[in-house]
C-alpha atoms as a PDB file:
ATOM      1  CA  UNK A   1     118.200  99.051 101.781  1.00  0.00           C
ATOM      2  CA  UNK A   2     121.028  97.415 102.148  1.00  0.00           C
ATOM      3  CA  UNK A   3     124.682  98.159 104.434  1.00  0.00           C
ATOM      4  CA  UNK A   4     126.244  99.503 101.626  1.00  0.00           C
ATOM      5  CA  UNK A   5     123.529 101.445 100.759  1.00  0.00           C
ATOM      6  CA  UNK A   6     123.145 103.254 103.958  1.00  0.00           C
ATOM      7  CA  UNK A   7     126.744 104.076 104.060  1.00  0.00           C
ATOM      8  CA  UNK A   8     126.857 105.593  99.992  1.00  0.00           C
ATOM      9  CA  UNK A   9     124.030 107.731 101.543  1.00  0.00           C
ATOM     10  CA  UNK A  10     125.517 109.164 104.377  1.00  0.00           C
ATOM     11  CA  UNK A  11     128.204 110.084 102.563  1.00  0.00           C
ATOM     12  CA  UNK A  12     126.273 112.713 101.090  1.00  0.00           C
ATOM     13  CA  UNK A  13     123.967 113.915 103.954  1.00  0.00           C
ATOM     14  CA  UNK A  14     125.187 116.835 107.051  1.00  0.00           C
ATOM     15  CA  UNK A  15     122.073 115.557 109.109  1.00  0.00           C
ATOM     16  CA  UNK A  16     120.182 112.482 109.361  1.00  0.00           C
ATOM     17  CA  UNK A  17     116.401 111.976 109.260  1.00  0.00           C
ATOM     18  CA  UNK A  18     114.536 109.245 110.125  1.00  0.00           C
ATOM     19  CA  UNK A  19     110.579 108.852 108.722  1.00  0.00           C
ATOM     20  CA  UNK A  20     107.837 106.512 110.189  1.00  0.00           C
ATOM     21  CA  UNK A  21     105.251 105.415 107.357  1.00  0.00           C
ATOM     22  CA  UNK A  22     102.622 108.033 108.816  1.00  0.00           C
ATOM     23  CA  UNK A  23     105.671 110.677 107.473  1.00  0.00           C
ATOM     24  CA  UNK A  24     106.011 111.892 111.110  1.00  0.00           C
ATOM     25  CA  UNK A  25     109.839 112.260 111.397  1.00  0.00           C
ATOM     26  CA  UNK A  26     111.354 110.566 114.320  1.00  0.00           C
ATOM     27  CA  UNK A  27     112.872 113.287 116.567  1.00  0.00           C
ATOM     28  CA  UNK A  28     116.171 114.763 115.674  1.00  0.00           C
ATOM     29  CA  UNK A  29     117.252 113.838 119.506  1.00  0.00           C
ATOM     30  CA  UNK A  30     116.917 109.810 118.883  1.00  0.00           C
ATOM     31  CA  UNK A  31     119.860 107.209 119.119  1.00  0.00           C
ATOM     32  CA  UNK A  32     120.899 104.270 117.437  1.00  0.00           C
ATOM     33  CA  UNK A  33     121.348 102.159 120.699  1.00  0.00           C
ATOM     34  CA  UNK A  34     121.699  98.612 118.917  1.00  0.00           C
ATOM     35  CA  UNK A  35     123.372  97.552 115.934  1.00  0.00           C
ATOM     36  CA  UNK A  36     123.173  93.909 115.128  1.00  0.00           C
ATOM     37  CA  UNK A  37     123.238  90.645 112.667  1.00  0.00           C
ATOM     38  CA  UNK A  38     119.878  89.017 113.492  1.00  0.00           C
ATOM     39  CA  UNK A  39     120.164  85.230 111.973  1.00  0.00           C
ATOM     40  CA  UNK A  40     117.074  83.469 111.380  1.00  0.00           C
ATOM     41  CA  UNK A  41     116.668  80.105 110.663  1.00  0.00           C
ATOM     42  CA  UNK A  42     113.140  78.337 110.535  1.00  0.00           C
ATOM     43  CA  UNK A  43     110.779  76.180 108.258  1.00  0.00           C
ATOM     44  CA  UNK A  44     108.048  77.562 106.358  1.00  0.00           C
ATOM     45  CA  UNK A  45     104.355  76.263 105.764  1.00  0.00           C
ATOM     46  CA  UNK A  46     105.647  74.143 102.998  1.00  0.00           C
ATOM     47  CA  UNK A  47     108.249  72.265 104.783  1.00  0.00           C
ATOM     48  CA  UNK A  48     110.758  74.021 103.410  1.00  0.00           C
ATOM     49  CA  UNK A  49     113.814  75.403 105.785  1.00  0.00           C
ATOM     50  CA  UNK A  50     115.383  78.171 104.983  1.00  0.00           C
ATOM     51  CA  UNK A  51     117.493  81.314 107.082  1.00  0.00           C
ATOM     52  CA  UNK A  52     117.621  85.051 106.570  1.00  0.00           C
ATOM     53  CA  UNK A  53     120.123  87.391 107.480  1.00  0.00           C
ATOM     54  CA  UNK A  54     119.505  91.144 108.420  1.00  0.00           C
ATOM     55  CA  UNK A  55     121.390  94.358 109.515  1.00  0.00           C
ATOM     56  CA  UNK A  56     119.006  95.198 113.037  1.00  0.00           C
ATOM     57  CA  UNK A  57     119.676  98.990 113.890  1.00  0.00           C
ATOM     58  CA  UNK A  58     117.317 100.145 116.788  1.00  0.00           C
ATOM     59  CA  UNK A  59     116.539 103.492 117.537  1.00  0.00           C
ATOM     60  CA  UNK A  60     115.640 104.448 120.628  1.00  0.00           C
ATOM     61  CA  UNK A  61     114.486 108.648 121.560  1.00  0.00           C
ATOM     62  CA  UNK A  62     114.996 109.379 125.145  1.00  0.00           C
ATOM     63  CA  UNK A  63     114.832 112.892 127.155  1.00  0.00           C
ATOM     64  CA  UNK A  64     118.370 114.061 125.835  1.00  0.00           C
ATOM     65  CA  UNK A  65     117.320 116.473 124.054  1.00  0.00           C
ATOM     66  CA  UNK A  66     120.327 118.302 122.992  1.00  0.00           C
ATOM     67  CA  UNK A  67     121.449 114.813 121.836  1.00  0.00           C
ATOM     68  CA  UNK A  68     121.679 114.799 117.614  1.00  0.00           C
ATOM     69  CA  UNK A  69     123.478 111.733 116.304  1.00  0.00           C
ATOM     70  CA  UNK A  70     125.845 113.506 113.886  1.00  0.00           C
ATOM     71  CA  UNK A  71     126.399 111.752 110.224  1.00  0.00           C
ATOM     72  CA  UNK A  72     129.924 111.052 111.279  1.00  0.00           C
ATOM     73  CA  UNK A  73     129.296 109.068 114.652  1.00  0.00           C
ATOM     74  CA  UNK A  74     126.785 106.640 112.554  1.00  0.00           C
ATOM     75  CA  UNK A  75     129.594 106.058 109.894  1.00  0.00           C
ATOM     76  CA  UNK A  76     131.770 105.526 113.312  1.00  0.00           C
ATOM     77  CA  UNK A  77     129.021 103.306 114.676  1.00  0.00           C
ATOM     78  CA  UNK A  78     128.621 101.227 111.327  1.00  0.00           C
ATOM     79  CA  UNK A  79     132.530 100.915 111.091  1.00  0.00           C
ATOM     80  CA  UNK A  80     132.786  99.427 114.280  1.00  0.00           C
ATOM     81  CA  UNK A  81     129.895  97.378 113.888  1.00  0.00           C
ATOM     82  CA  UNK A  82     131.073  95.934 110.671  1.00  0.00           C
ATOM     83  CA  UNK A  83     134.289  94.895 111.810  1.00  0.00           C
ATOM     84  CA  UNK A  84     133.068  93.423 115.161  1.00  0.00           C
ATOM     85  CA  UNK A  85     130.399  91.912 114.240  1.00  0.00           C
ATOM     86  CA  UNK A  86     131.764  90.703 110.793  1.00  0.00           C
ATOM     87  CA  UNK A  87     128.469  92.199 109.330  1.00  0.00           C
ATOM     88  CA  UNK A  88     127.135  91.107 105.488  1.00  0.00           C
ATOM     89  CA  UNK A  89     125.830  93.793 103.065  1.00  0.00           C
ATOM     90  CA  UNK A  90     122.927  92.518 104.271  1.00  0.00           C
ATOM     91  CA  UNK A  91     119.140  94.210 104.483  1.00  0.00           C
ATOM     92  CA  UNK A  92     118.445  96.885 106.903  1.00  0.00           C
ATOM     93  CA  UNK A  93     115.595  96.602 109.191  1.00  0.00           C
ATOM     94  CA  UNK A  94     115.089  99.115 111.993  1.00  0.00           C
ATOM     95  CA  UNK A  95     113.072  98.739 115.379  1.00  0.00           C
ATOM     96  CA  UNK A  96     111.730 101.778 116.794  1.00  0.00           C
ATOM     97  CA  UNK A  97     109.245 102.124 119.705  1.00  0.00           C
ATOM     98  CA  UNK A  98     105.628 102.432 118.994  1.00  0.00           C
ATOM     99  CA  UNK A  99     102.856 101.003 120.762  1.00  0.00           C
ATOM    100  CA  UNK A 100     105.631  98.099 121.132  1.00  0.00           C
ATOM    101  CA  UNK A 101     109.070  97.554 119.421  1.00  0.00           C
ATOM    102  CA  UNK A 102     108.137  97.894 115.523  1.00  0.00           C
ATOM    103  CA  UNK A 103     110.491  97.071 113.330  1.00  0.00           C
ATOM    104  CA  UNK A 104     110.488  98.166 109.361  1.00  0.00           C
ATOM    105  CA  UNK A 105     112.114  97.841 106.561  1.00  0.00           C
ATOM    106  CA  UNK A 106     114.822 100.822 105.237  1.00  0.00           C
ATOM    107  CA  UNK A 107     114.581 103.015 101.996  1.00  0.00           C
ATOM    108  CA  UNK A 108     116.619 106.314 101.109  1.00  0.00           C
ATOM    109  CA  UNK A 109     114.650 109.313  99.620  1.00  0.00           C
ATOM    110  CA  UNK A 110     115.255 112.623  98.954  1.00  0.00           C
ATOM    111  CA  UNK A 111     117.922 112.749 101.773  1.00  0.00           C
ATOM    112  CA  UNK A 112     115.879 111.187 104.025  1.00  0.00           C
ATOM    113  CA  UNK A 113     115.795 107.258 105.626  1.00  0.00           C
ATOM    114  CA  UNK A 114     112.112 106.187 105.438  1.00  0.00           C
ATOM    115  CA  UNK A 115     111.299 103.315 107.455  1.00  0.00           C
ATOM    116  CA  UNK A 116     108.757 101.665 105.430  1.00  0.00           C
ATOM    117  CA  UNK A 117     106.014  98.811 106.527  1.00  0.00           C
ATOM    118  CA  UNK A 118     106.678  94.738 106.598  1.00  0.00           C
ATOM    119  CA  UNK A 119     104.360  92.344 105.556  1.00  0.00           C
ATOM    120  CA  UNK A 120     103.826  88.958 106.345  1.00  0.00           C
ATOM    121  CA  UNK A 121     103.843  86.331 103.208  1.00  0.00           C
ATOM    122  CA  UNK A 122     102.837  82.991 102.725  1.00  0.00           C
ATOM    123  CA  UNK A 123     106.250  81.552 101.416  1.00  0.00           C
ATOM    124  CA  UNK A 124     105.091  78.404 100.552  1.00  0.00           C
ATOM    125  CA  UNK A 125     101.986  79.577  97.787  1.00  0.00           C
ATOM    126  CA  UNK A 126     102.198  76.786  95.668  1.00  0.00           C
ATOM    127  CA  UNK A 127     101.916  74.441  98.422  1.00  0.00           C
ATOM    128  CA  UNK A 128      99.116  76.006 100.126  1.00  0.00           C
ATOM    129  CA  UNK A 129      96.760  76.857  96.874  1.00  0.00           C
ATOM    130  CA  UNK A 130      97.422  80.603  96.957  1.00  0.00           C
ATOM    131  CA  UNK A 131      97.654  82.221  93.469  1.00  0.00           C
ATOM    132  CA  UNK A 132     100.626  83.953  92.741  1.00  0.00           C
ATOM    133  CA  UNK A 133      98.160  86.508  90.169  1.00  0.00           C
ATOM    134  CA  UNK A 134      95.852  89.246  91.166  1.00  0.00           C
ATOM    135  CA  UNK A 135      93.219  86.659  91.582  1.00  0.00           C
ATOM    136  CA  UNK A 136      90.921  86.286  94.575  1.00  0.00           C
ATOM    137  CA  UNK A 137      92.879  84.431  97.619  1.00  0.00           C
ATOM    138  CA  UNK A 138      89.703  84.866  99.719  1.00  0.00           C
ATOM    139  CA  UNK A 139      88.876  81.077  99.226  1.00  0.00           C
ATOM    140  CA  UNK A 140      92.919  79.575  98.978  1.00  0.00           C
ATOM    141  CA  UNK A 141      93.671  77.621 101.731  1.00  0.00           C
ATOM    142  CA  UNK A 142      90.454  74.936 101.568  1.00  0.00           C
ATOM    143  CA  UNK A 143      90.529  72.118 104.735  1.00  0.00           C
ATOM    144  CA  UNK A 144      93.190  69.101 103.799  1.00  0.00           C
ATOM    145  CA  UNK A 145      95.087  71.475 101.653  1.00  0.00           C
ATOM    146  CA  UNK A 146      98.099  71.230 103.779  1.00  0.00           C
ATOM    147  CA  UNK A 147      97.903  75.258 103.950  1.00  0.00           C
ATOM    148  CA  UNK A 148      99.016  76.320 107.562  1.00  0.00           C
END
């Protein structure tokens, strides 16, 4: 999901609901204590440099519990964060606390924000003998391959 996503949804939403991928909702009493423009820029197993770009909102649930982050004090916070921060419509991701800071990806379903699993990719698969098909990668990165 991406900034202007989030924003065309809260338009149409009076509360806002957060959803870890185990659909246990995040409690209503939570707070979006970090907004940020995380840049990174690194090389992959190929060789190849690259950078990425993403939207970090973290949300953090504390002991307030009569705290509820109304729909129009996250369109305050995203306003303010834009214009500060001179954010990109960029991808979402969101940290949350688990058994250490997670962070997930964003999606927008039936009125609700779903915070949805990453994975970790081999962005070099060409280079490193991985098939791009359905095939099995069991054996794809041999010794002297050059696979990391």
């Amino acid at each position: 999901m991406r900034l202007s996503e989030i924003k065309t949804a809260l338009n149409y939403l009076k509360t806002i609901e957060f959803v870890l991928p185990n659909r246990d909702a995040i409690p209503a009493h939570f707070h979006v204590t970090e907004v940020g423009l995380v840049k990174k820029h690194f090389i992959d197993c190929g060789g190849t440099v690259r950078k990425e770009e993403v939207i970090n909102f973290q949300l953090f649930t504390a002991t307030d519990y009569d705290h509820r982050l109304s729909v129009e004090k996250l369109q305050t916070i995203i306003k303010d964060s834009e214009e500060l921060l001179q954010l990109p419509d960029a991808e979402i991701e969101v940290e949350h606390q688990g058994r250490t800071i997670e962070t997930y990806r964003l999606a927008f379903v039936n009125g609700q924000f779903l915070l949805t699993a990453k994975q970790t990719d081999c962005l070099a698969k060409d280079k490193c003998g991985i098939p791009t098909t359905n095939q099995e990668q069991s054996n794809a990165c041999t010794p002297g391959s050059g696979c990391c």
